[in-house]
C-alpha atoms as a PDB file:
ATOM      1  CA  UNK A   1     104.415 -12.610  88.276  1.00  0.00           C
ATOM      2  CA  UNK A   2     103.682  -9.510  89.911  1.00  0.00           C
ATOM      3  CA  UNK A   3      99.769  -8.666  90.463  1.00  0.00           C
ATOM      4  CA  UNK A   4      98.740  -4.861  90.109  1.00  0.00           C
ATOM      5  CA  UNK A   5      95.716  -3.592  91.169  1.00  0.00           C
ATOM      6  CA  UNK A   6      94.191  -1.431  88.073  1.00  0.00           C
ATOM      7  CA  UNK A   7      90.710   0.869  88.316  1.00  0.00           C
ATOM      8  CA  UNK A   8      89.225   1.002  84.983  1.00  0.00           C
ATOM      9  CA  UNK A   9      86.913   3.165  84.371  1.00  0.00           C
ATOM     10  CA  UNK A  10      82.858   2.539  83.447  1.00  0.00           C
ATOM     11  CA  UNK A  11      79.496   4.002  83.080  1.00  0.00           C
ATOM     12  CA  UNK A  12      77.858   5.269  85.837  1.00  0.00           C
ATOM     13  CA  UNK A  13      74.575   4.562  87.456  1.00  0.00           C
ATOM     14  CA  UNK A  14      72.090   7.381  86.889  1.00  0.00           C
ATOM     15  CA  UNK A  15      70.697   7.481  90.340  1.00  0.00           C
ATOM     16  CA  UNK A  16      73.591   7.946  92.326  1.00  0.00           C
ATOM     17  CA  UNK A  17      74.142  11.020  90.674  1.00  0.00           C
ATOM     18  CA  UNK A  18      71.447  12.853  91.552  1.00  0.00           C
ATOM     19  CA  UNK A  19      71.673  11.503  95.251  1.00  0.00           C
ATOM     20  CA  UNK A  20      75.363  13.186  94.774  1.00  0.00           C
ATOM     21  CA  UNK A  21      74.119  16.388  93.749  1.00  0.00           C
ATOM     22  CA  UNK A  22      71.063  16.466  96.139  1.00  0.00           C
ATOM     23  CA  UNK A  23      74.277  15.988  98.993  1.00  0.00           C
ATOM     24  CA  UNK A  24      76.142  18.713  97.525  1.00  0.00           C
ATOM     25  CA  UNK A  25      72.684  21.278  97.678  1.00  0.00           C
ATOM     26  CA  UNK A  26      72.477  19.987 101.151  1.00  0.00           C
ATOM     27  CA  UNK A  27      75.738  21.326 101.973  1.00  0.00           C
ATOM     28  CA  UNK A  28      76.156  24.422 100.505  1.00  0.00           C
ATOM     29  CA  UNK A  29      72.489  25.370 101.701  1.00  0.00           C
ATOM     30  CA  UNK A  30      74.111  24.314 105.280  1.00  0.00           C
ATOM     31  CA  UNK A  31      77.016  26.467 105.077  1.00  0.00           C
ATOM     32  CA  UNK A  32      75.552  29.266 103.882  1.00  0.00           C
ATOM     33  CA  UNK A  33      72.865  29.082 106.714  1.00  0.00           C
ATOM     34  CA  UNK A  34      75.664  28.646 109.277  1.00  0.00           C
ATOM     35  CA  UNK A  35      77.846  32.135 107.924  1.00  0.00           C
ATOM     36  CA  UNK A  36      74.457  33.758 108.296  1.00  0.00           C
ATOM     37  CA  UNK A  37      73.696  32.730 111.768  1.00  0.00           C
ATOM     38  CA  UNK A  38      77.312  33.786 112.360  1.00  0.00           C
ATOM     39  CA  UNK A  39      76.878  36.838 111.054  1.00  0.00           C
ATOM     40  CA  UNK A  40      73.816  38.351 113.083  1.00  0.00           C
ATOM     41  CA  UNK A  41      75.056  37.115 116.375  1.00  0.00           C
ATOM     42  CA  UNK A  42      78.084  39.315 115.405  1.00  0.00           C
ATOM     43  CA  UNK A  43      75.880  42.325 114.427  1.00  0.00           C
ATOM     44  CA  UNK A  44      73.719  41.295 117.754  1.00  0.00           C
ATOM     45  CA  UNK A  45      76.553  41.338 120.079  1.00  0.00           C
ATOM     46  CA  UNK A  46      78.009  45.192 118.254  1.00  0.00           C
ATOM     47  CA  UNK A  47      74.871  46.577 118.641  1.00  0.00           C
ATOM     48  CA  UNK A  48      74.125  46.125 122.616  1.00  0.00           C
ATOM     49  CA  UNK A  49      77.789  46.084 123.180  1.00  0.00           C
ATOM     50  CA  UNK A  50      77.016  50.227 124.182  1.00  0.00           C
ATOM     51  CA  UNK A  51      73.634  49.189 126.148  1.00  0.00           C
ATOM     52  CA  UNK A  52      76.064  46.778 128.652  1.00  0.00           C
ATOM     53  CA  UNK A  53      79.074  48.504 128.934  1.00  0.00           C
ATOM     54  CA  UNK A  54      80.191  49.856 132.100  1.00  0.00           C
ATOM     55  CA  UNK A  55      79.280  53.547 132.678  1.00  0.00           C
ATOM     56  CA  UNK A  56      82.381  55.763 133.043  1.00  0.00           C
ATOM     57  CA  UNK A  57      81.906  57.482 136.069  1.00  0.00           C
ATOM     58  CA  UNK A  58      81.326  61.956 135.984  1.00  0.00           C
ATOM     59  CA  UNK A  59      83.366  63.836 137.184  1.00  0.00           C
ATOM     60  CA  UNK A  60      81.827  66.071 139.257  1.00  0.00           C
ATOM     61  CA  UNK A  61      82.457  69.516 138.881  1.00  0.00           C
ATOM     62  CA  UNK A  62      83.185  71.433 142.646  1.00  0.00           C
ATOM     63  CA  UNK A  63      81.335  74.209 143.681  1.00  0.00           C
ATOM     64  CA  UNK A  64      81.953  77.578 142.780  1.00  0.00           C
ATOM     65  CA  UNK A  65      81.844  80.644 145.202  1.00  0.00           C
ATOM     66  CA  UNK A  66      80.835  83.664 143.872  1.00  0.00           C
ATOM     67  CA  UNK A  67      81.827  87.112 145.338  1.00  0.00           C
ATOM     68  CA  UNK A  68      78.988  89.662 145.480  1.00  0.00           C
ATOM     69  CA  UNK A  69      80.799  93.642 145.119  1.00  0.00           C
ATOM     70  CA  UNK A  70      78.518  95.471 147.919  1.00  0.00           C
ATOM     71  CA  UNK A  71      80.216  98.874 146.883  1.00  0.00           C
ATOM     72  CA  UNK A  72      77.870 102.092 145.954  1.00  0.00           C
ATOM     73  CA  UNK A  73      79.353 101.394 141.949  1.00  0.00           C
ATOM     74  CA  UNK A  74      77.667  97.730 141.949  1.00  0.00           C
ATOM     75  CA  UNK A  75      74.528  98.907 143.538  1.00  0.00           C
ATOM     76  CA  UNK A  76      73.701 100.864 140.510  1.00  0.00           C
ATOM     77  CA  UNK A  77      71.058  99.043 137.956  1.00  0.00           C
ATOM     78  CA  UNK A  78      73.475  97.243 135.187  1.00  0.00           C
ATOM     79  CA  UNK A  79      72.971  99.515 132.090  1.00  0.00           C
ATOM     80  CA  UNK A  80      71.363 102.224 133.854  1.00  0.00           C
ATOM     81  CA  UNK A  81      71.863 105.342 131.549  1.00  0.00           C
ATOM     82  CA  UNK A  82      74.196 108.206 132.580  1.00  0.00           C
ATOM     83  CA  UNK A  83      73.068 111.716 133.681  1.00  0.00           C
ATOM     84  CA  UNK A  84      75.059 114.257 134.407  1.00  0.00           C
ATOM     85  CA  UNK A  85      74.942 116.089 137.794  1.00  0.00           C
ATOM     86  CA  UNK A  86      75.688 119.553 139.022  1.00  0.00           C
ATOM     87  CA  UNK A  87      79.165 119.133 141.375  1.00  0.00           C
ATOM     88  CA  UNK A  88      77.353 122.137 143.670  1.00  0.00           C
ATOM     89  CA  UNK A  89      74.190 120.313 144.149  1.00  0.00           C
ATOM     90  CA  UNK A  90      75.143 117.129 145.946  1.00  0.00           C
ATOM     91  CA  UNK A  91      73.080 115.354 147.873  1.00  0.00           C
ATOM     92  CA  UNK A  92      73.463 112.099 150.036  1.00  0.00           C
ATOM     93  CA  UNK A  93      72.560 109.096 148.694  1.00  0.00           C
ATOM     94  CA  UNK A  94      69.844 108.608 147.023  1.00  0.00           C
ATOM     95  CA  UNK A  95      67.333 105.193 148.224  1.00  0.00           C
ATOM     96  CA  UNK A  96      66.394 104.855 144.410  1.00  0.00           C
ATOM     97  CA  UNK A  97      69.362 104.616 142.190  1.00  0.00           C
ATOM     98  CA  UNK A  98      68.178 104.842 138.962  1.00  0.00           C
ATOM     99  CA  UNK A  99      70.649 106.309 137.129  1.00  0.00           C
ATOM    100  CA  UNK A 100      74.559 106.582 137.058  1.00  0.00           C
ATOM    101  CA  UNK A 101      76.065 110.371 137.687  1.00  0.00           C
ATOM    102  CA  UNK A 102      79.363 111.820 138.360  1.00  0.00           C
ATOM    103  CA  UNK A 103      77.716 112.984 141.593  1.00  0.00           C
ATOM    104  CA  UNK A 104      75.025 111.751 144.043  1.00  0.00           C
ATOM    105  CA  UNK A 105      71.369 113.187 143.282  1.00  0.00           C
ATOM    106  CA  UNK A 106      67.487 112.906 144.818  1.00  0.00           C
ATOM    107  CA  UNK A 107      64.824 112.807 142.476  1.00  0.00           C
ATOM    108  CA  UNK A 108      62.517 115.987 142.456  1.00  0.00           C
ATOM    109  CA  UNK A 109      59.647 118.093 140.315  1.00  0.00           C
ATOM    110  CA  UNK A 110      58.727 121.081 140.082  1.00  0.00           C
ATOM    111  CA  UNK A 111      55.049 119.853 138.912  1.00  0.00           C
ATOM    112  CA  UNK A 112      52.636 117.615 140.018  1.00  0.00           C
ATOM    113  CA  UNK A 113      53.668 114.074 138.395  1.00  0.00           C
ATOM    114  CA  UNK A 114      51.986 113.666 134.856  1.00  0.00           C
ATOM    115  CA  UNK A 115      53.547 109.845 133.334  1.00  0.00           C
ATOM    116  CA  UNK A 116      54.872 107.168 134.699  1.00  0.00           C
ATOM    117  CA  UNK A 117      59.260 107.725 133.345  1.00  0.00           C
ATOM    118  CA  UNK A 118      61.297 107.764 136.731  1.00  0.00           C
ATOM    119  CA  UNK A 119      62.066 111.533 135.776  1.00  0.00           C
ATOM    120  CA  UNK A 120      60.646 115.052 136.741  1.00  0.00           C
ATOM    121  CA  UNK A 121      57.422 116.373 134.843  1.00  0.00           C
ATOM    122  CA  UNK A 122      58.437 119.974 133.507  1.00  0.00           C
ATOM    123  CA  UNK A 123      57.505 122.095 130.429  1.00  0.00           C
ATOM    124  CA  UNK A 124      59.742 122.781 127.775  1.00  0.00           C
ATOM    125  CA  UNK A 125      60.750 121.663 124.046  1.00  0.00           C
ATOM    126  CA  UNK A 126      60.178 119.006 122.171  1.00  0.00           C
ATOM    127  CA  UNK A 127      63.713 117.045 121.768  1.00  0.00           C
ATOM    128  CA  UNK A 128      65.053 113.763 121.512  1.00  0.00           C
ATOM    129  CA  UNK A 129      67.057 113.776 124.315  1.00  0.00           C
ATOM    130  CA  UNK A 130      66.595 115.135 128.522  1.00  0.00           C
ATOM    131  CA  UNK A 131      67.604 118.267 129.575  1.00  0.00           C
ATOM    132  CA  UNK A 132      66.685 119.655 132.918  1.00  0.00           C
ATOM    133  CA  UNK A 133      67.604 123.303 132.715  1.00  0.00           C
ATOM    134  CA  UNK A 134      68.357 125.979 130.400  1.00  0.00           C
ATOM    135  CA  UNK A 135      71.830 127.955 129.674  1.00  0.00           C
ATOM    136  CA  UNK A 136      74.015 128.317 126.895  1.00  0.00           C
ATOM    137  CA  UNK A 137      77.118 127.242 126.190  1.00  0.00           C
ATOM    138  CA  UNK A 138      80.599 128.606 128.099  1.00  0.00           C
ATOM    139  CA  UNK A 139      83.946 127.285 126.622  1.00  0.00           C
ATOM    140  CA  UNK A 140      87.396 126.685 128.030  1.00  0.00           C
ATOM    141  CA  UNK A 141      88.729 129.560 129.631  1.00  0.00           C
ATOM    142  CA  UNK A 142      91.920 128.162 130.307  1.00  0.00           C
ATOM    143  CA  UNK A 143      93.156 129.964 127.330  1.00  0.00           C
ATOM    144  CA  UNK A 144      92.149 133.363 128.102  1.00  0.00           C
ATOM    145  CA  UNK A 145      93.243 133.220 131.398  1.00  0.00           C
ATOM    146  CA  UNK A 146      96.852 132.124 129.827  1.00  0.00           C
ATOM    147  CA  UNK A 147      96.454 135.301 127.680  1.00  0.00           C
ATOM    148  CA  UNK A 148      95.574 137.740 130.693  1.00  0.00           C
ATOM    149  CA  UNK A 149      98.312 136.504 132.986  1.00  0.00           C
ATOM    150  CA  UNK A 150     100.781 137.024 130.459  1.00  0.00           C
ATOM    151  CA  UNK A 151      99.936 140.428 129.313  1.00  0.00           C
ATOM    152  CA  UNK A 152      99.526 141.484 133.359  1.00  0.00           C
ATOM    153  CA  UNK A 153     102.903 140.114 133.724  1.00  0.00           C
ATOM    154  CA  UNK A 154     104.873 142.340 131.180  1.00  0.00           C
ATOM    155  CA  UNK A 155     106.516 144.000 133.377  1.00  0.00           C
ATOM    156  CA  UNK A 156     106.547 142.362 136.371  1.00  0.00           C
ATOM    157  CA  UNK A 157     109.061 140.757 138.019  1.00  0.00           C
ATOM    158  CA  UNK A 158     109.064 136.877 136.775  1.00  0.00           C
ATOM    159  CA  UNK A 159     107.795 134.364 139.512  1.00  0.00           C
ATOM    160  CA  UNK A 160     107.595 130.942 139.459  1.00  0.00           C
ATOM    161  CA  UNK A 161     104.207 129.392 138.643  1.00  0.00           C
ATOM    162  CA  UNK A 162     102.780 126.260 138.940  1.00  0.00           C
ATOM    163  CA  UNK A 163     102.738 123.697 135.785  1.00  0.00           C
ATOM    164  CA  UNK A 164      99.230 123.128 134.100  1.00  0.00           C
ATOM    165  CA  UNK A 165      97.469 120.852 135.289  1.00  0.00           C
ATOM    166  CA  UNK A 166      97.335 117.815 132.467  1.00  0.00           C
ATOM    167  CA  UNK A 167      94.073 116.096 132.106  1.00  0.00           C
ATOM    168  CA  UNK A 168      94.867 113.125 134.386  1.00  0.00           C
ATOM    169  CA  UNK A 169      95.981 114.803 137.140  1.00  0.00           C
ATOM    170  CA  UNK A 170      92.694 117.349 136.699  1.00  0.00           C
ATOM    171  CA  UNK A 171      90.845 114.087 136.654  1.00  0.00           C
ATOM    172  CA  UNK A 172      92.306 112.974 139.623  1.00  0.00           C
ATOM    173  CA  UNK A 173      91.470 115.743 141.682  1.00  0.00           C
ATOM    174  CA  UNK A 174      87.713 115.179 140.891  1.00  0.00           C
ATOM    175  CA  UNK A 175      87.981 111.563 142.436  1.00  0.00           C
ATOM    176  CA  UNK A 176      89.786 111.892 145.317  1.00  0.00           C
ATOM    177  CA  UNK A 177      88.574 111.809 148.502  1.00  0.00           C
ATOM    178  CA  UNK A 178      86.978 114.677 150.375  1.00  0.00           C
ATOM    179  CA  UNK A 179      89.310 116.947 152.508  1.00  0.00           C
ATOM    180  CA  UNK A 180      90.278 120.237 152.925  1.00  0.00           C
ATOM    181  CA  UNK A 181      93.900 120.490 150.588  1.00  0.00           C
ATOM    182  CA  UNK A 182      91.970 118.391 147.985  1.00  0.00           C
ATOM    183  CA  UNK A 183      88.705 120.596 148.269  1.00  0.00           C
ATOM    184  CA  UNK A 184      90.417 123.824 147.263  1.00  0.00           C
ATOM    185  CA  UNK A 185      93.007 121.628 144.628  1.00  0.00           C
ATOM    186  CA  UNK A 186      89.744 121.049 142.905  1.00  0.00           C
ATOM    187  CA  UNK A 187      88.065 124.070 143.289  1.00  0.00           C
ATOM    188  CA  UNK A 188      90.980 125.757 141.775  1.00  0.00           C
ATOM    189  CA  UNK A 189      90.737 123.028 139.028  1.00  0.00           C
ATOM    190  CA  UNK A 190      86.957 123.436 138.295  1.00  0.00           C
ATOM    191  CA  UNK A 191      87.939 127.154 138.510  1.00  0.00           C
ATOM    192  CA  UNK A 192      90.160 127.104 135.359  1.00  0.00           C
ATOM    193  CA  UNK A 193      87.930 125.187 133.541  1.00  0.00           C
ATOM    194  CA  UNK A 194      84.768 126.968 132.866  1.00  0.00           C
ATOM    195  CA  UNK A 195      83.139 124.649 130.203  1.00  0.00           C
ATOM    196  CA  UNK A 196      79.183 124.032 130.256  1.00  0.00           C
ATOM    197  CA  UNK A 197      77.624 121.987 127.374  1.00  0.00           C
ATOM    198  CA  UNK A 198      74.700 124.302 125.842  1.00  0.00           C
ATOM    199  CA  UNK A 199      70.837 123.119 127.805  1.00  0.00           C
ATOM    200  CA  UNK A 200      67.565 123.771 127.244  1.00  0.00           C
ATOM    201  CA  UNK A 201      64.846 122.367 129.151  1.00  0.00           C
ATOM    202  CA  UNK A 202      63.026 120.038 127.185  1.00  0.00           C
ATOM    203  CA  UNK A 203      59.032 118.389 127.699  1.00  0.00           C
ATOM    204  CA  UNK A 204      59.056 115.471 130.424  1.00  0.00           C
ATOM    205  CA  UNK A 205      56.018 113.894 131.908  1.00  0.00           C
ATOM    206  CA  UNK A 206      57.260 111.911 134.941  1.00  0.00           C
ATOM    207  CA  UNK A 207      56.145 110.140 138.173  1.00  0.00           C
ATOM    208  CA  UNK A 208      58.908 111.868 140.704  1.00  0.00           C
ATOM    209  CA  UNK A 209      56.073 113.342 143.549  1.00  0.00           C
ATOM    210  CA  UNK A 210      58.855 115.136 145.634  1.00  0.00           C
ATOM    211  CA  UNK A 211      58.647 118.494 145.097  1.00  0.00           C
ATOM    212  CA  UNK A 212      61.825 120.627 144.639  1.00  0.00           C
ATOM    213  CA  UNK A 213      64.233 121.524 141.595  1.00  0.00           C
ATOM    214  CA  UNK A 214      64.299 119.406 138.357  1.00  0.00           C
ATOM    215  CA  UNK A 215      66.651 116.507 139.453  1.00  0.00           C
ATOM    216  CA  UNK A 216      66.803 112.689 139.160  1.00  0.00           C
ATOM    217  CA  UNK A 217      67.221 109.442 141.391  1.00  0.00           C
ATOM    218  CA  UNK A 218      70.977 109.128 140.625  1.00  0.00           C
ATOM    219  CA  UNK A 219      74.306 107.480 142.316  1.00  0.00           C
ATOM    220  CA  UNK A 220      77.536 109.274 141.832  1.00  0.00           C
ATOM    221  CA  UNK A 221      80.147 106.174 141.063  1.00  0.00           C
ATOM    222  CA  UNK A 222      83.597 106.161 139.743  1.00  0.00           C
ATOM    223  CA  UNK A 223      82.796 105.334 136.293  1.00  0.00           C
ATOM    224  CA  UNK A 224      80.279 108.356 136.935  1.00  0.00           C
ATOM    225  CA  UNK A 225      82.516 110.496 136.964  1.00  0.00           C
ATOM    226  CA  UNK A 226      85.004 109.181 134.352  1.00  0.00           C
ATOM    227  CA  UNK A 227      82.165 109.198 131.850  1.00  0.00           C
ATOM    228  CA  UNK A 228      81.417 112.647 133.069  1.00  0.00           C
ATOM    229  CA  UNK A 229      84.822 113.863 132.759  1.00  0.00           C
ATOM    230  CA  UNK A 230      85.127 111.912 128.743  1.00  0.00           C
ATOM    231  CA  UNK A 231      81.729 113.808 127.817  1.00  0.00           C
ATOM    232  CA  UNK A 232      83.357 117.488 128.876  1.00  0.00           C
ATOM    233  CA  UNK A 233      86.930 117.051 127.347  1.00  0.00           C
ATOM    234  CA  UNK A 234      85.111 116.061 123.853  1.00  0.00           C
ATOM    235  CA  UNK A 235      81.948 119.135 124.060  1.00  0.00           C
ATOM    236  CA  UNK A 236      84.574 121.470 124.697  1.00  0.00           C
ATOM    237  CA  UNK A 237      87.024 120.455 122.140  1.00  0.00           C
ATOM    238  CA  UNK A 238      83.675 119.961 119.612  1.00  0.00           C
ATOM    239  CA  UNK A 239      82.543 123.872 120.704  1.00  0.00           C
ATOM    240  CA  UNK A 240      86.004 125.391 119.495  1.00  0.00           C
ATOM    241  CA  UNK A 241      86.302 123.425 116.172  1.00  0.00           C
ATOM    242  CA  UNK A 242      81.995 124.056 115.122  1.00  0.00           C
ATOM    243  CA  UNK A 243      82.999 127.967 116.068  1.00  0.00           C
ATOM    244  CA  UNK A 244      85.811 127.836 113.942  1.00  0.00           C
ATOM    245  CA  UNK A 245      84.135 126.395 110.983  1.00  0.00           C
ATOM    246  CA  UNK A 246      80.702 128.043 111.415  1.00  0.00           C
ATOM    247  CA  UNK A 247      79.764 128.549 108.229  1.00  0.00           C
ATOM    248  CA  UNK A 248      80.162 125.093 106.723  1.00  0.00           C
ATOM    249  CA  UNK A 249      78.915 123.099 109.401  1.00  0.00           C
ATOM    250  CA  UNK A 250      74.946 122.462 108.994  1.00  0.00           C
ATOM    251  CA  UNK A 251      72.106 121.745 110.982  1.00  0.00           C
ATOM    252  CA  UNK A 252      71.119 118.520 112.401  1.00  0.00           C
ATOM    253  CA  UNK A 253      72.821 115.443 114.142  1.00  0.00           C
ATOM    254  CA  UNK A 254      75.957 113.349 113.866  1.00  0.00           C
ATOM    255  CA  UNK A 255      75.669 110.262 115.937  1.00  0.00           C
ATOM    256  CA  UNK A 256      78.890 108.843 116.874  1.00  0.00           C
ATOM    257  CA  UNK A 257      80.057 105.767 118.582  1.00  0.00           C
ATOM    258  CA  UNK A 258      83.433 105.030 120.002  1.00  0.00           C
ATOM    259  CA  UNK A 259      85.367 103.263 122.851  1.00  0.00           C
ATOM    260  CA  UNK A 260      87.903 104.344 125.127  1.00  0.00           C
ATOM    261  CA  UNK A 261      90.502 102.028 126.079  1.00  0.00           C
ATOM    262  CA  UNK A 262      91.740 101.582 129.814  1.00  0.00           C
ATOM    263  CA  UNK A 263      94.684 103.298 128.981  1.00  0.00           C
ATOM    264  CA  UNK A 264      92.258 106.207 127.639  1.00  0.00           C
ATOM    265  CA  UNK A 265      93.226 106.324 124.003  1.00  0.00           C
ATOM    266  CA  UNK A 266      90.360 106.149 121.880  1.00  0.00           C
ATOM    267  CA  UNK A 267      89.515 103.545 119.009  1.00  0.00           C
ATOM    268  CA  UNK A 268      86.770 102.399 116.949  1.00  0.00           C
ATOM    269  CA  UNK A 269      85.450 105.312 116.183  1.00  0.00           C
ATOM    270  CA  UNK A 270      82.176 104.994 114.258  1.00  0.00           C
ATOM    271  CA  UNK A 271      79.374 107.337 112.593  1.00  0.00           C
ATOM    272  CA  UNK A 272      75.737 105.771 113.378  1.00  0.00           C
ATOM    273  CA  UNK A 273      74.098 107.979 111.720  1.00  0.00           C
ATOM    274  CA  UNK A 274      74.527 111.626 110.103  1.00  0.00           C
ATOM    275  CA  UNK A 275      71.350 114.419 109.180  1.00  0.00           C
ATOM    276  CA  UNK A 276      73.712 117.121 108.857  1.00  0.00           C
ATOM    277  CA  UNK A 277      76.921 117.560 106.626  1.00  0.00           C
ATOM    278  CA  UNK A 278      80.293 116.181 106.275  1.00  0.00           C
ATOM    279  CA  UNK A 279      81.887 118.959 107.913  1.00  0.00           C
ATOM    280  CA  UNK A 280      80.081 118.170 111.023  1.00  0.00           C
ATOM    281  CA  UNK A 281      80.732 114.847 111.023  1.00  0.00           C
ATOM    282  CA  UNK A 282      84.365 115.401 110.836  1.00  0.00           C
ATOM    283  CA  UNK A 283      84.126 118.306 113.495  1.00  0.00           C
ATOM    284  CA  UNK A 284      82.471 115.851 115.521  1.00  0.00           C
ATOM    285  CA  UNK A 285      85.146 112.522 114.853  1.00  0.00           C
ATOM    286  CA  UNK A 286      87.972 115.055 115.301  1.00  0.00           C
ATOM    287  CA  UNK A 287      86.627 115.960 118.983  1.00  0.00           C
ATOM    288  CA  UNK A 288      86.683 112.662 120.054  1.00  0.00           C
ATOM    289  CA  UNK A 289      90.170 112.385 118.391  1.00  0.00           C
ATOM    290  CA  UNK A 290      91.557 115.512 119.958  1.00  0.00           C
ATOM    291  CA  UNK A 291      90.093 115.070 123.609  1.00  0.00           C
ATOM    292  CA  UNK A 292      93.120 114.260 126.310  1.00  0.00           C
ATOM    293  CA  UNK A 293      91.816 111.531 128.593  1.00  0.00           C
ATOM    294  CA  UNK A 294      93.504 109.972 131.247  1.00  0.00           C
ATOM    295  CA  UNK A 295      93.811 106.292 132.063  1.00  0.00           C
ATOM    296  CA  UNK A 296      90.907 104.898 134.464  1.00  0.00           C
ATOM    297  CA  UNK A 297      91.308 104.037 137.769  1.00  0.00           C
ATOM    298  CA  UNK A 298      90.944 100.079 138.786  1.00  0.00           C
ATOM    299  CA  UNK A 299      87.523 101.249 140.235  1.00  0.00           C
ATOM    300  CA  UNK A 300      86.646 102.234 136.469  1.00  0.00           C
ATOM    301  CA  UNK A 301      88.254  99.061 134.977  1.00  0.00           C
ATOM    302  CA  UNK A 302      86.325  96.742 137.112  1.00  0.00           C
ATOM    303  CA  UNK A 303      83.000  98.251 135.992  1.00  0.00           C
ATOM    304  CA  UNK A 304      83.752  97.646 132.541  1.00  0.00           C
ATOM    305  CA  UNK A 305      83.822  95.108 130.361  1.00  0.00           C
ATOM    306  CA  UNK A 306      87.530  94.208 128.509  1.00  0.00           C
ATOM    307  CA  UNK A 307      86.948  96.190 125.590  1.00  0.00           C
ATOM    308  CA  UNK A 308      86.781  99.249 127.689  1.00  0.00           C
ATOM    309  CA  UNK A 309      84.401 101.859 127.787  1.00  0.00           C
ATOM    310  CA  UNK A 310      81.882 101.975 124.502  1.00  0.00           C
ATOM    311  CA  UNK A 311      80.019 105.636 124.467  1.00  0.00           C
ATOM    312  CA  UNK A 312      77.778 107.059 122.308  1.00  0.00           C
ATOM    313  CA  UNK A 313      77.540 110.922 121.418  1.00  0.00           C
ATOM    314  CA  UNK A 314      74.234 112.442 119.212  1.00  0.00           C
ATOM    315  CA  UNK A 315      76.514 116.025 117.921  1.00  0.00           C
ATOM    316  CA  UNK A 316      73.648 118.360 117.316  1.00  0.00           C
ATOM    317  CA  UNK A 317      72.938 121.909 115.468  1.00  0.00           C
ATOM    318  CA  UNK A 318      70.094 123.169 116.003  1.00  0.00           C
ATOM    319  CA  UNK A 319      68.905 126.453 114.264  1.00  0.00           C
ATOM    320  CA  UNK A 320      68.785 128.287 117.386  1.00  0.00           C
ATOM    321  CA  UNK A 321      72.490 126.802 118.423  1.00  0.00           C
END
């Protein structure tokens, strides 16, 4: 006979149930203690993980030379305004340079000084803008010259004449270097072109002491006289058109801002402001448009920024134009 063992089941006892349960609390209360302790030493050791790590060493950056330009264009004040000077009233260098010209100039007055503006104290009218002397206006006389050789030519035997000179090479001649061929080149060229921008002395109350004829603290520089040279090929284009369209053109300003490119086309054209009438305003855009400039030199391009050269022109009427 074969014995098997057999569990039957019975009733349990009361108490060893609840010691059961009060083991199985116990436990869980254990465990979940445990994953929390786990967990903050985790967050513990990702937070100062930064704090300990190794520093990454810096690269140190080498040192950089920089090139001072020591020529007569960099010793001008950065931004110093432009002033136009007289070609046949040079004068050496001045010790204040004060402003930028197309040709060297030495502060003088005719007065005793009366403010404290680095300019000349002088009499005259009350204007927005600096003028040093009075005289009106002479255009281009390239054109009537043209005219007179022609008709004194009739009847004359043709002879070979020299091309016209284009704006860049006219340009040019008013940079070069002094000597005696280029002298009289650019005599001759300052000789065909007879333009002067109208003037009238207006009020200034300076501190120049040095006594002498109206004249400012200026360095001629290449940009000097590229500016120069932008500001005459524009007035004398703007003087033809406001003669030819007299009667519509009124009185008062048209402010106009522009830049010319290195290559001396001009872009961005744009009207500031405008107290006269639209038909000086377009007079005034379509002088800047018509104006033949040549490119600028390197000595130009390096004191300029990219863009090129940005100039602003106030066109005025006034009623006694």
């Amino acid at each position: 006979m074969t014995t098997a063992d057999i569990m039957l089941a019975q009733p349990g006892n009361p108490e060893s149930f609840r010691d059961h349960e009060y083991d199985a609390r116990t436990v869980l209360w254990a465990l979940l203690a445990a994953i929390a302790i786990h967990l903050a030493v985790a967050f513990l050791l990702a937070a100062f993980s930064g704090v300990f790590a190794p520093t990454v060493p810096f690269e140190e950056k080498p040192a950089e030379l920089t090139l001072l330009d020591l020529s007569p264009a960099s010793l001008v004040p950065k931004n110093s305004a432009f002033i136009e000077t007289d070609e046949s009233k040079k004068a050496p260098e001045p010790k204040d340079k004060t402003f930028e010209s197309n040709a060297n100039s030495i502060g003088a007055s005719e007065v005793a000084a009366t403010g404290e503006l680095p300019l000349p104290s002088q009499a005259g009218k009350d204007r927005p803008f600096m003028d040093l002397e009075t005289h009106s206006y002479s255009r281009d006389m390239n054109g009537a010259q043209i005219e007179q050789s022609a008709a004194s030519q009739q009847n004359a035997k043709p002879a070979s004449q020299p091309a016209p000179l284009t704006a860049a090479e006219q340009f040019a001649l008013l940079t070069q270097k002094s000597a005696p061929e280029t002298e009289r080149s650019a005599e001759a060229s300052r000789a065909q072109s007879a333009y002067r921008p109208y003037k009238e002395r207006t009020r200034i109350s300076g501190r120049i002491t040095n006594r002498g004829v109206s004249s400012v603290d200026a360095l001629g520089t290449p940009l000097g006289s590229y500016k120069d040279f932008v500001l005459k090929a524009i007035g004398s284009r703007w003087y033809v058109l406001v003669d030819q369209k007299n009667d519509l053109v009124n009185i008062g300003t048209t402010d106009v801002m522009f830049v010319v490119g290195r290559n001396g086309h001009v872009k961005d054209i744009k009207i500031i402001e405008n107290t006269s009438n639209e038909a000086l305003a377009n007079v005034s855009i379509q002088s800047i448009q018509d104006a033949q400039l040549p490119a600028m030199s390197d000595d130009v391009v390096a004191a300029l920024p990219p863009e090129g050269l940005r100039m602003e022109i106030p066109f005025t009427i006034f009623v006694n134009r």
